[in-house]
C-alpha atoms as a PDB file:
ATOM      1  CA  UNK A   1       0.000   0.000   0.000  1.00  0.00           C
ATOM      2  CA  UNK A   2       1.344   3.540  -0.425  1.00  0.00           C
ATOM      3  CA  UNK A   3       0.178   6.443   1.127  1.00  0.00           C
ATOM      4  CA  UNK A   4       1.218   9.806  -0.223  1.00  0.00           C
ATOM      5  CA  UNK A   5       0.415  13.513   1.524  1.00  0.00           C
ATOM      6  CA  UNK A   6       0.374  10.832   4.345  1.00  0.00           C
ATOM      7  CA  UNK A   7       0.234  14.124   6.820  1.00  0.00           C
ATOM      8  CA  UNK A   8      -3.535  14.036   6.079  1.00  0.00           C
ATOM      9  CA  UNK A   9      -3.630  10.191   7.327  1.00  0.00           C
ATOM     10  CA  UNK A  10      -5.069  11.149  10.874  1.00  0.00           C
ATOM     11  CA  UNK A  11      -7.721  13.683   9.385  1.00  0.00           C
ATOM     12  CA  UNK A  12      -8.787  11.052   6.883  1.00  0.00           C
ATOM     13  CA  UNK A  13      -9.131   8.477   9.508  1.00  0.00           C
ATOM     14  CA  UNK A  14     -11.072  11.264  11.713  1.00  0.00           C
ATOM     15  CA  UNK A  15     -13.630  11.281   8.726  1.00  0.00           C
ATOM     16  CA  UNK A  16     -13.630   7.239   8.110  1.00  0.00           C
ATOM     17  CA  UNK A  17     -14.022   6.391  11.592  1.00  0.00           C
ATOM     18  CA  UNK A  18     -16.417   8.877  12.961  1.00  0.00           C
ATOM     19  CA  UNK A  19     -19.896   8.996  13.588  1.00  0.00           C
ATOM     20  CA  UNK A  20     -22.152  11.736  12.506  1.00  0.00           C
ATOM     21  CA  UNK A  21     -25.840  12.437  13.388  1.00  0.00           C
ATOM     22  CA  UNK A  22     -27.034  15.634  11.329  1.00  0.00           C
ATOM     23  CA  UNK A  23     -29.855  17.047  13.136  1.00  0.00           C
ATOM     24  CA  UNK A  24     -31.970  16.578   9.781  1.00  0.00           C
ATOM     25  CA  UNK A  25     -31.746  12.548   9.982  1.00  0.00           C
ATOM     26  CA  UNK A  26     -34.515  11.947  11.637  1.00  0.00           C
ATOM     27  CA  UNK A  27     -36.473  14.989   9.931  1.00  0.00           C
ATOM     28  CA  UNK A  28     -35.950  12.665   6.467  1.00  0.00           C
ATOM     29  CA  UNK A  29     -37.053   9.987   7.706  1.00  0.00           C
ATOM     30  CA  UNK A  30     -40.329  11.348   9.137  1.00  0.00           C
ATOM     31  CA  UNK A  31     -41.294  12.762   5.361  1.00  0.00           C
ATOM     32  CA  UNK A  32     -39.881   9.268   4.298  1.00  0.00           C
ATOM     33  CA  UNK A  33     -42.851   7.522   6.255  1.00  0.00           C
ATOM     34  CA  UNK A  34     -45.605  10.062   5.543  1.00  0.00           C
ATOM     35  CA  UNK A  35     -48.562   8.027   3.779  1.00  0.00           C
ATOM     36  CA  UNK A  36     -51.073  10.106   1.638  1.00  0.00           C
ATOM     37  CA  UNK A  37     -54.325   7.768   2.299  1.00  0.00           C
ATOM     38  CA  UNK A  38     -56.045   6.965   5.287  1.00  0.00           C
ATOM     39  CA  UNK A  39     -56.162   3.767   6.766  1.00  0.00           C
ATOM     40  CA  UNK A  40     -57.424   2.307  10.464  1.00  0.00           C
ATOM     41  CA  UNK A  41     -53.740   2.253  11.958  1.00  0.00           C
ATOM     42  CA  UNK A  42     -52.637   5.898  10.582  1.00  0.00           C
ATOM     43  CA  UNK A  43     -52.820   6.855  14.213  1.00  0.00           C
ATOM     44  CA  UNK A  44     -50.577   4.669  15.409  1.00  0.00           C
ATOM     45  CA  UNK A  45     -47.818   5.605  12.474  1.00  0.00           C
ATOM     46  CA  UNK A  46     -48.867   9.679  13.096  1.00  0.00           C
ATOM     47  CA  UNK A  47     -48.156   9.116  16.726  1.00  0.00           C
ATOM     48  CA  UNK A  48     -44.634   7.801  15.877  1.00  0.00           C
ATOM     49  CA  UNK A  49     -43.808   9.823  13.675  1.00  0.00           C
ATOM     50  CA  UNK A  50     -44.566  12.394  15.528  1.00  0.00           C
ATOM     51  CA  UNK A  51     -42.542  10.965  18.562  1.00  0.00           C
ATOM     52  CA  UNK A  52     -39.647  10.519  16.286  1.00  0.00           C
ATOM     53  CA  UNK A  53     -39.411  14.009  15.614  1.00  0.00           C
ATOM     54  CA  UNK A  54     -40.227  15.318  19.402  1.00  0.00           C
ATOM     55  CA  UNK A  55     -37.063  13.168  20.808  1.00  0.00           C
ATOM     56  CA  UNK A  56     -34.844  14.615  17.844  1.00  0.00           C
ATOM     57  CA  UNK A  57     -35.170  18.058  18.334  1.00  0.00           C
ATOM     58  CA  UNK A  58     -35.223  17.671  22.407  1.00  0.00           C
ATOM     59  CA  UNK A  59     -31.967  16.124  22.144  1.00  0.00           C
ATOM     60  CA  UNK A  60     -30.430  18.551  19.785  1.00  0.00           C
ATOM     61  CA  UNK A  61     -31.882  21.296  21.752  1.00  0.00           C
ATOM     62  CA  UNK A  62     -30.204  19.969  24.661  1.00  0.00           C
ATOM     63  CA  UNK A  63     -27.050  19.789  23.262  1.00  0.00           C
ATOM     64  CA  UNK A  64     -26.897  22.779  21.394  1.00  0.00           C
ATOM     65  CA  UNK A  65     -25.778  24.989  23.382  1.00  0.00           C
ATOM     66  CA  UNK A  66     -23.855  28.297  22.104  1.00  0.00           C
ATOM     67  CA  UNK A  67     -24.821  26.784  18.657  1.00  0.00           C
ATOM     68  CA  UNK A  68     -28.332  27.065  18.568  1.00  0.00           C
ATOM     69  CA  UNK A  69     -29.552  30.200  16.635  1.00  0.00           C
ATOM     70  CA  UNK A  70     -28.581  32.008  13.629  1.00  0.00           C
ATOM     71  CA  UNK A  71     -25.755  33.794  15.227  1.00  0.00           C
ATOM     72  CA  UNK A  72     -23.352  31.445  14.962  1.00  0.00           C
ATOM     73  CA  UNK A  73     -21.144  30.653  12.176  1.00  0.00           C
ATOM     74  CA  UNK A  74     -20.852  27.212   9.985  1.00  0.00           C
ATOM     75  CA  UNK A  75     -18.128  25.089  11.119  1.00  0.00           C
ATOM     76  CA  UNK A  76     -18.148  25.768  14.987  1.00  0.00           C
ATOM     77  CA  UNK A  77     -18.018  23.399  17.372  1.00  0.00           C
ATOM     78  CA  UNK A  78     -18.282  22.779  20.710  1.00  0.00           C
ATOM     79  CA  UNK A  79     -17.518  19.605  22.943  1.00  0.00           C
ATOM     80  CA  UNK A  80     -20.303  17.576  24.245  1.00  0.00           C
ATOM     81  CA  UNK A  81     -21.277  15.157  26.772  1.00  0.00           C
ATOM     82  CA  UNK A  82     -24.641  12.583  26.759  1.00  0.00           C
ATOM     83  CA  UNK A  83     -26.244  12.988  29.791  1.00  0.00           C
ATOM     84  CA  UNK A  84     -28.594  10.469  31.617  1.00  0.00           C
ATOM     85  CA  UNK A  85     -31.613  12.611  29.965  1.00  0.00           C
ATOM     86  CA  UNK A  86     -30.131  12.521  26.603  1.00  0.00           C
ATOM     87  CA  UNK A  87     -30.029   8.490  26.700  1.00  0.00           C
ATOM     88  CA  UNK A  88     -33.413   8.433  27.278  1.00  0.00           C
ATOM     89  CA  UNK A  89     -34.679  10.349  24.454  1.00  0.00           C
ATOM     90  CA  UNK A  90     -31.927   8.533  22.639  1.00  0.00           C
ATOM     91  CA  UNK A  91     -33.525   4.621  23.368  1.00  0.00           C
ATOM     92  CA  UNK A  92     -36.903   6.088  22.709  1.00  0.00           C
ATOM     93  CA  UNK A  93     -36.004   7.509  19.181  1.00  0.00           C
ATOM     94  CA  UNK A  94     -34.435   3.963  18.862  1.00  0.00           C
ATOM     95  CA  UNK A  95     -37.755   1.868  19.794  1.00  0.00           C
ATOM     96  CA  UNK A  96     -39.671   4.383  17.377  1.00  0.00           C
ATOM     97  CA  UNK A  97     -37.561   3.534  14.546  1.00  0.00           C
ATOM     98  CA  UNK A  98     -37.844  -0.118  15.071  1.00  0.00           C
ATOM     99  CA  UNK A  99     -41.570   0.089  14.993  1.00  0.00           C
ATOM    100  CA  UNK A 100     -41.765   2.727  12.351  1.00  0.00           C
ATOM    101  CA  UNK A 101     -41.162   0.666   9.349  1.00  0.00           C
ATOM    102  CA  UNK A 102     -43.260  -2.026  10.552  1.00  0.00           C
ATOM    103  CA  UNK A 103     -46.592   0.375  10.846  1.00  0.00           C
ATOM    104  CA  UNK A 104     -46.037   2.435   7.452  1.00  0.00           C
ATOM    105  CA  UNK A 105     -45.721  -0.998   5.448  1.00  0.00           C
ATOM    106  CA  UNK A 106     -49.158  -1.701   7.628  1.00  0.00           C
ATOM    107  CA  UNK A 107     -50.961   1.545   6.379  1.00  0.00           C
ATOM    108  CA  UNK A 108     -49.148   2.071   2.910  1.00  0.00           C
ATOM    109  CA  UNK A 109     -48.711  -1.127   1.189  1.00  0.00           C
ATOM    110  CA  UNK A 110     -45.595  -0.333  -0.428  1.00  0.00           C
ATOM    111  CA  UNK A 111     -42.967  -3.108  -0.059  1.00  0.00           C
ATOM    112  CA  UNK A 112     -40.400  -1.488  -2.096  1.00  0.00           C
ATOM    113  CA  UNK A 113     -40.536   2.051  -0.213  1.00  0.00           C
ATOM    114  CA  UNK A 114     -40.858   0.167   2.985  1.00  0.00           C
ATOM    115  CA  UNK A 115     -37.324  -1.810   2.535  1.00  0.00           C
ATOM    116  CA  UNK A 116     -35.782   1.883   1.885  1.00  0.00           C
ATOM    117  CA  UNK A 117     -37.196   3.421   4.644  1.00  0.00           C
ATOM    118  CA  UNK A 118     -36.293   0.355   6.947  1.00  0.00           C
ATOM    119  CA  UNK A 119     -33.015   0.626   5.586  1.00  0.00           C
ATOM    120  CA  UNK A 120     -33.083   4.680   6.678  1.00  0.00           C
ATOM    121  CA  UNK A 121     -34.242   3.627  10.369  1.00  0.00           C
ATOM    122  CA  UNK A 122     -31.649   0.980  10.579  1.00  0.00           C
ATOM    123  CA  UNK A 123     -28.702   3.473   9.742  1.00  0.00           C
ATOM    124  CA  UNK A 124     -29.905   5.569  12.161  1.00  0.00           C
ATOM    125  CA  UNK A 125     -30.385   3.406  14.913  1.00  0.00           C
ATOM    126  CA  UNK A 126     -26.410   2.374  14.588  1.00  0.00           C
ATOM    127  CA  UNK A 127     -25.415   5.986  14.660  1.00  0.00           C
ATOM    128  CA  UNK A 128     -27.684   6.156  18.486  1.00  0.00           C
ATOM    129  CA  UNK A 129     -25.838   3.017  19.476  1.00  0.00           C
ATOM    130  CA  UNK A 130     -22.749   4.630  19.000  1.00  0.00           C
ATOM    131  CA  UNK A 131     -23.950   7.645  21.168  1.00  0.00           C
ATOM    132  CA  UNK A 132     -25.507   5.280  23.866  1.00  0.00           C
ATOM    133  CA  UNK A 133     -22.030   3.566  24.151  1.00  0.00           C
ATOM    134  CA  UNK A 134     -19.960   7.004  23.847  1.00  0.00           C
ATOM    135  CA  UNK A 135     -17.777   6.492  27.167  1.00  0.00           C
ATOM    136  CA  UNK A 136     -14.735   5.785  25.069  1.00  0.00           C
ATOM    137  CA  UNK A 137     -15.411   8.372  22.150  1.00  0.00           C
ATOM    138  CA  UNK A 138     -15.061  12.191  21.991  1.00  0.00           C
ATOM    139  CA  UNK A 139     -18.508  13.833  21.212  1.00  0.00           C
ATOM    140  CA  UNK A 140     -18.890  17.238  19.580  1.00  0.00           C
ATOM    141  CA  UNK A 141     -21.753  19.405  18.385  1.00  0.00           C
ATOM    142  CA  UNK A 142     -20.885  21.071  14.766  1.00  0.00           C
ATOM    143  CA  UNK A 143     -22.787  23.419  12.803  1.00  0.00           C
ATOM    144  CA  UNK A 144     -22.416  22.223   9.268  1.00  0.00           C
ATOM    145  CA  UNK A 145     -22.255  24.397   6.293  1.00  0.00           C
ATOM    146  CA  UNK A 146     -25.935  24.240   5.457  1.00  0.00           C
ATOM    147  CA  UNK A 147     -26.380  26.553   9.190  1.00  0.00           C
ATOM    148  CA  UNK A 148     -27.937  22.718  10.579  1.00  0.00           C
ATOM    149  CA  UNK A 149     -26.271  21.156  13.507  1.00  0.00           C
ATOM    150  CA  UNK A 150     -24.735  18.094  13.499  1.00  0.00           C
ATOM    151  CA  UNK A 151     -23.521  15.349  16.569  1.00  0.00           C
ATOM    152  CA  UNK A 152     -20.032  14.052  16.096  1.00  0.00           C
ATOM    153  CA  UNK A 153     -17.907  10.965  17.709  1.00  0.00           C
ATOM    154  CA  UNK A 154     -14.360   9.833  16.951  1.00  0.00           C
ATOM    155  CA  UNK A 155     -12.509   6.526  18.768  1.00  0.00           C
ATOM    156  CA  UNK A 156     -10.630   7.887  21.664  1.00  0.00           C
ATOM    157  CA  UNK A 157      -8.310   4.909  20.487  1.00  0.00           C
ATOM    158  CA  UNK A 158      -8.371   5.905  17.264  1.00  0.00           C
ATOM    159  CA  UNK A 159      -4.417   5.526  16.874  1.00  0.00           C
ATOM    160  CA  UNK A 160      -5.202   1.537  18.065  1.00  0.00           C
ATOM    161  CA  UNK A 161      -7.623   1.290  15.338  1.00  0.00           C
ATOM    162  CA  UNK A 162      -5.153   2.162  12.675  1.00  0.00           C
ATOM    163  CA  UNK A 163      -2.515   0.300  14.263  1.00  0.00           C
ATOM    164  CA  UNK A 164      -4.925  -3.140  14.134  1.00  0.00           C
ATOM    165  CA  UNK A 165      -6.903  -2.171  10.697  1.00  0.00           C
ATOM    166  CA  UNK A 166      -3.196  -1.368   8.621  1.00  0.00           C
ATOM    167  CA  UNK A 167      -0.329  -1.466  10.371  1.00  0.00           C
ATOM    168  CA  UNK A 168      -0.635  -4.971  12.027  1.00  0.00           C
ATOM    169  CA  UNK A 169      -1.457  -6.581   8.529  1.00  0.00           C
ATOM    170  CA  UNK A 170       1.757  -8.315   7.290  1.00  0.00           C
ATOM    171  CA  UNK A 171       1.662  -6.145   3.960  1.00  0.00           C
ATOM    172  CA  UNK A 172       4.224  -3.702   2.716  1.00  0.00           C
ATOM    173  CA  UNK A 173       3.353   0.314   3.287  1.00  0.00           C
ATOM    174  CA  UNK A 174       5.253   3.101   1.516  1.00  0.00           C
ATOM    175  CA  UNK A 175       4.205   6.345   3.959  1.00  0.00           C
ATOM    176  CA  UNK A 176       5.193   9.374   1.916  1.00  0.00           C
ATOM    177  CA  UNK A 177       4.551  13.269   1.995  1.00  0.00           C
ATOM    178  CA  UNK A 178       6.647  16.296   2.149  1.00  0.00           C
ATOM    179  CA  UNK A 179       5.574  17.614   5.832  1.00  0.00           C
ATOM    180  CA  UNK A 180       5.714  14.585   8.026  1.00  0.00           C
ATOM    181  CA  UNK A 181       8.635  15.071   9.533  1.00  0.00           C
ATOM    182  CA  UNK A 182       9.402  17.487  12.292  1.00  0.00           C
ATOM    183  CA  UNK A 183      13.624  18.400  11.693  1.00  0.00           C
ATOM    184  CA  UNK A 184      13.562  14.761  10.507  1.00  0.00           C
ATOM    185  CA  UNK A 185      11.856  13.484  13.589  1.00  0.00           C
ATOM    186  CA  UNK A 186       8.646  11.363  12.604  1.00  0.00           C
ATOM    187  CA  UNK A 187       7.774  10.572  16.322  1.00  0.00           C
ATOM    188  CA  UNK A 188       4.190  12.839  16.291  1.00  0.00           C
ATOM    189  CA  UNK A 189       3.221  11.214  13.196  1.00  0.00           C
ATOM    190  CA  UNK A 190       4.044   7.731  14.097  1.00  0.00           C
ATOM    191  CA  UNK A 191       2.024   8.504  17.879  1.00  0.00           C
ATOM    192  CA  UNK A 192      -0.924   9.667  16.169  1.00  0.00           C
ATOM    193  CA  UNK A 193      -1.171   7.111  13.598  1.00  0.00           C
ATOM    194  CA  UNK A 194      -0.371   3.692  16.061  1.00  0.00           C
ATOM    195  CA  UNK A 195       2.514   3.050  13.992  1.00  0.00           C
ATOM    196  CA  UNK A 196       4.365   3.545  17.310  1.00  0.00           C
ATOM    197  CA  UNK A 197       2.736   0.350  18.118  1.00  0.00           C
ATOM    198  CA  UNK A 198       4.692  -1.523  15.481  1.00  0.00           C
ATOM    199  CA  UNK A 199       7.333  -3.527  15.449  1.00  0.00           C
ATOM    200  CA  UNK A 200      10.794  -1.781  15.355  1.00  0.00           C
ATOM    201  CA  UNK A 201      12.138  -4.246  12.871  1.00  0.00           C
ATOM    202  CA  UNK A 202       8.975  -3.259  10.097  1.00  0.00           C
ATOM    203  CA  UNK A 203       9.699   0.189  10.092  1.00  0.00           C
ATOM    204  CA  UNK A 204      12.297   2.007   7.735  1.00  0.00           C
ATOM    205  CA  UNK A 205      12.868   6.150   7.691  1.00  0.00           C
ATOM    206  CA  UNK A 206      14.214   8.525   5.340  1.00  0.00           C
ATOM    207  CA  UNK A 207      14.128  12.326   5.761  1.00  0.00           C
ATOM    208  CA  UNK A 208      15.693  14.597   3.032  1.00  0.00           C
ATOM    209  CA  UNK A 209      15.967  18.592   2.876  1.00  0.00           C
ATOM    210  CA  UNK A 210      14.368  19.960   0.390  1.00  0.00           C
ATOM    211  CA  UNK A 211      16.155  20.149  -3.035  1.00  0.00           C
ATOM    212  CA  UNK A 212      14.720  24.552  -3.954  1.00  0.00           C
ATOM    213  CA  UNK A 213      17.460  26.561  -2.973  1.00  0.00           C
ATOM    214  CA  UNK A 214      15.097  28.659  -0.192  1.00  0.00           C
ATOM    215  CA  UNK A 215      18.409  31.012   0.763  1.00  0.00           C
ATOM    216  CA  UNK A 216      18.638  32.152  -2.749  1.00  0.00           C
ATOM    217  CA  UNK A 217      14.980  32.277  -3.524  1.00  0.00           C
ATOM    218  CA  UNK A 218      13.232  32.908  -1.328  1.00  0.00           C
ATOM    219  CA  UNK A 219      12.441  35.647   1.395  1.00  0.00           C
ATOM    220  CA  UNK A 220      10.097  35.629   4.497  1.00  0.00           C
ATOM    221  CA  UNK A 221       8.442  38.938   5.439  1.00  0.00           C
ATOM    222  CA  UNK A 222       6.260  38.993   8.508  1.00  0.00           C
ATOM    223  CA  UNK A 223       4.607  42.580   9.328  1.00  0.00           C
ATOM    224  CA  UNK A 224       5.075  44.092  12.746  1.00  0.00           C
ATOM    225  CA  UNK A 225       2.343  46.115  13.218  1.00  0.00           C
ATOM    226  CA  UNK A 226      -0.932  43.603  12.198  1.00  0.00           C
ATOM    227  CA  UNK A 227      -3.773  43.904  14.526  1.00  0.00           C
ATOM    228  CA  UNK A 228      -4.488  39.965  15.820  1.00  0.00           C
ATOM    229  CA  UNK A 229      -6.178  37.881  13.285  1.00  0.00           C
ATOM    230  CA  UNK A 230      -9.686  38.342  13.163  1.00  0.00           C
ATOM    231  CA  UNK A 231     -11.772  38.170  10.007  1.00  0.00           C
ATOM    232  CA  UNK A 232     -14.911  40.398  12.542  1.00  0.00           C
ATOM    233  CA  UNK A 233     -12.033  43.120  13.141  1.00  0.00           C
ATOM    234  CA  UNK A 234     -12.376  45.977  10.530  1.00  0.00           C
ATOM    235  CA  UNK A 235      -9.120  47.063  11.603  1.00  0.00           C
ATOM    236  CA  UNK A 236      -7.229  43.963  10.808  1.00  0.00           C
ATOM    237  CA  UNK A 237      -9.675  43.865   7.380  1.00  0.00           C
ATOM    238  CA  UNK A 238      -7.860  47.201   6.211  1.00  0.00           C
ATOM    239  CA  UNK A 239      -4.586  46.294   7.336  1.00  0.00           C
ATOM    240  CA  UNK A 240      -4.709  43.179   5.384  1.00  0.00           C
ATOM    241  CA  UNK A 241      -5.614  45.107   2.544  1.00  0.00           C
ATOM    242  CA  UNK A 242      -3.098  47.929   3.007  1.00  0.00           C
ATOM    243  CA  UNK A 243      -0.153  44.912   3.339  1.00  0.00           C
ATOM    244  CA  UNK A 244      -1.620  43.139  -0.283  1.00  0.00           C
ATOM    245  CA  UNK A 245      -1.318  46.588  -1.787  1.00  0.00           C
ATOM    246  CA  UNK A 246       2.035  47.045  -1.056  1.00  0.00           C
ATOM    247  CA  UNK A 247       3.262  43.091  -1.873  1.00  0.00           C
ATOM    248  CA  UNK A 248       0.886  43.677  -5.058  1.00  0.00           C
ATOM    249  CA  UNK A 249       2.725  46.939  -6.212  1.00  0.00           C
ATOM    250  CA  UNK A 250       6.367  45.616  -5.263  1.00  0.00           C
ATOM    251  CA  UNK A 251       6.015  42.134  -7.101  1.00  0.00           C
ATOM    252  CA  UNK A 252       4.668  44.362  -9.799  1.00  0.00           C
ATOM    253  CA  UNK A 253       1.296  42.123  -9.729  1.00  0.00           C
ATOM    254  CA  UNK A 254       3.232  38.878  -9.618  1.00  0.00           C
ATOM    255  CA  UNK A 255       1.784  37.382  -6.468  1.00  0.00           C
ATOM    256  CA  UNK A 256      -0.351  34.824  -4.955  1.00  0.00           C
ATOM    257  CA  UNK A 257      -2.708  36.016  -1.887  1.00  0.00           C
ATOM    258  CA  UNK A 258      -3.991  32.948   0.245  1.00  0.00           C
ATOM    259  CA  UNK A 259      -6.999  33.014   2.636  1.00  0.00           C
ATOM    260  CA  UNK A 260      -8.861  30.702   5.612  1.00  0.00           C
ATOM    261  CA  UNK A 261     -12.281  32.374   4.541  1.00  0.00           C
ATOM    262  CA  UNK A 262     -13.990  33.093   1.303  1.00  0.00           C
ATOM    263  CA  UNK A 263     -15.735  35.648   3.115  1.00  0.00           C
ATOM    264  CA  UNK A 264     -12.804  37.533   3.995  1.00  0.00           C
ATOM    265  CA  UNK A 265     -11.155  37.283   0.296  1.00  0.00           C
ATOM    266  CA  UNK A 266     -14.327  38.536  -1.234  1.00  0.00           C
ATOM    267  CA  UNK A 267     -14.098  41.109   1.063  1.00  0.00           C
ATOM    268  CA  UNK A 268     -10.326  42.075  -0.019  1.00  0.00           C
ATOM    269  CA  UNK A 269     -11.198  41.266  -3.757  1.00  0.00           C
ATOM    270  CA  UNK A 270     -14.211  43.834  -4.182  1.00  0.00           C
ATOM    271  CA  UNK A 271     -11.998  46.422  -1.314  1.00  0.00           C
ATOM    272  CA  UNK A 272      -9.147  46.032  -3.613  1.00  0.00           C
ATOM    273  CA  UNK A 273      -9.940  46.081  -7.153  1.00  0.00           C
ATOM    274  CA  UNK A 274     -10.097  49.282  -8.149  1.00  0.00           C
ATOM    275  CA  UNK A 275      -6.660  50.302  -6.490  1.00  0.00           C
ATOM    276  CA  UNK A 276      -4.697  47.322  -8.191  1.00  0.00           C
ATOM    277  CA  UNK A 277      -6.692  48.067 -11.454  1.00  0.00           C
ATOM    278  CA  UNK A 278      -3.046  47.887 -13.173  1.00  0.00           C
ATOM    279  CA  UNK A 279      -2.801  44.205 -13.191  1.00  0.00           C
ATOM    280  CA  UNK A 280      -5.642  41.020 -13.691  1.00  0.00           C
ATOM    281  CA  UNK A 281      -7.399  40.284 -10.245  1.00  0.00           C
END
């Protein structure tokens, strides 16, 4: 196996081996099980759905915290734990979804859409099970990109995991990428991915400098006098802008301007473009 820009390993195994409950879940699988005609046993099936949807949003209510409400932005999170009260909501949405497929194939008749929808419940209900048993898992609350909240776990053990699902198979692994190393030191990388867990014999390392003359090349330039970070900050807005100007005008327009928010570069981009109207933006 080879594994190049291996320094994304741990993230990637973050995403493979995690759980996540979006808050809209259960809110698919109530319009899932809605049934246009009326039958003798609707109530029964309105009733759970119903329920299904009253333990969802009491749990993520619960949870929520300083993410509930529009004034947070996408991609925060905050740790969680699953209280008592959780749980319970938690084993009821669980006994709901077992039922649920049981009465909509009762008051629908559709085998086909049934299978789908049992298929829906069942996914679900392993994603609860997961939160019921979260003692050795870390559990976050996200807001996702769509402004909807999400509940996260990851493996405390995670770096076991890897160790047992890849490292402890008796095939050959080329690990490869060009910011591994710390000073030639892969001791992090090895702790974080359970490689440390391997035998010393199995494990080969190479480090090498790299081969663009950086002294000749290259400069770094770090301003003094930046306000702190912060994309909220008008004052470190203009400052950013002020800096690009300069770079801009003394690379005559040669230069590549990297940001952590599209947000912010639209912001420089429209603030900018009629001052560097000289070269392409």
């Amino acid at each position: 196996m080879v594994f190049d820009e291996s320094h994304k390993l741990i993230d990637a195994a973050r995403q493979m081996y995690s759980t996540v409950w979006d808050e809209q879940d259960a809110e698919f699988i109530v319009g899932l099980s809605e049934v246009n005609r009326r039958t003798t046993g609707m109530d029964e099936l309105t009733v759970l759905r119903s329920q299904l949807a009253e333990y969802n949003r009491q749990i993520f209510d619960r949870l929520a915290g300083d993410l509930a409400g529009n004034h947070t932005r996408e991609g925060s999170r905050i740790e969680i734990v699953i209280g008592s009260m959780e749980k319970i909501y938690i084993r009821h949405m669980a006994k709901a979804l077992e039922q649920l497929p049981l009465s909509y194939q009762e008051n629908s008749g559709q085998k086909m859409r049934m299978q789908g929808l049992k298929k829906r419940c069942q996914e679900l209900t392993d994603k609860l099970t997961v939160f019921l048993n979260s003692g050795n898992a870390i559990c976050w609350m996200e807001k996702r990109e769509n402004g909807r909240l999400a509940l996260c776990a990851v493996p405390m053990e995670l770096e076991q995991i890897l160790f047992r699902d890849i490292w402890s198979r008796p095939i050959p692994v080329i690990i490869t990428s060009g910011t591994m190393s710390v000073r030639g030191d892969f001791g992090h990388f090895k702790r974080m991915t359970g490689l440390s867990f391997a035998a010393l014999s199995r494990i080969m390392e190479t480090s090498k400098p790299s081969p663009f003359d950086f002294q000749s090349n290259g400069l770094l330039y770090i301003p003094e006098r930046m306000p702190f970070p912060n994309i909220r900050d008008d004052r470190y807005i203009q400052a950013v802008m002020e800096e690009i100007v300069q770079i801009v005008s003394a690379t005559h327009g040669h230069t590549l301007i990297l940001f952590t928010s599209y947000w912010l570069m639209e912001r420089v981009f429209y603030g900018l473009k009629e001052q560097l109207s000289d070269y392409p933006l």
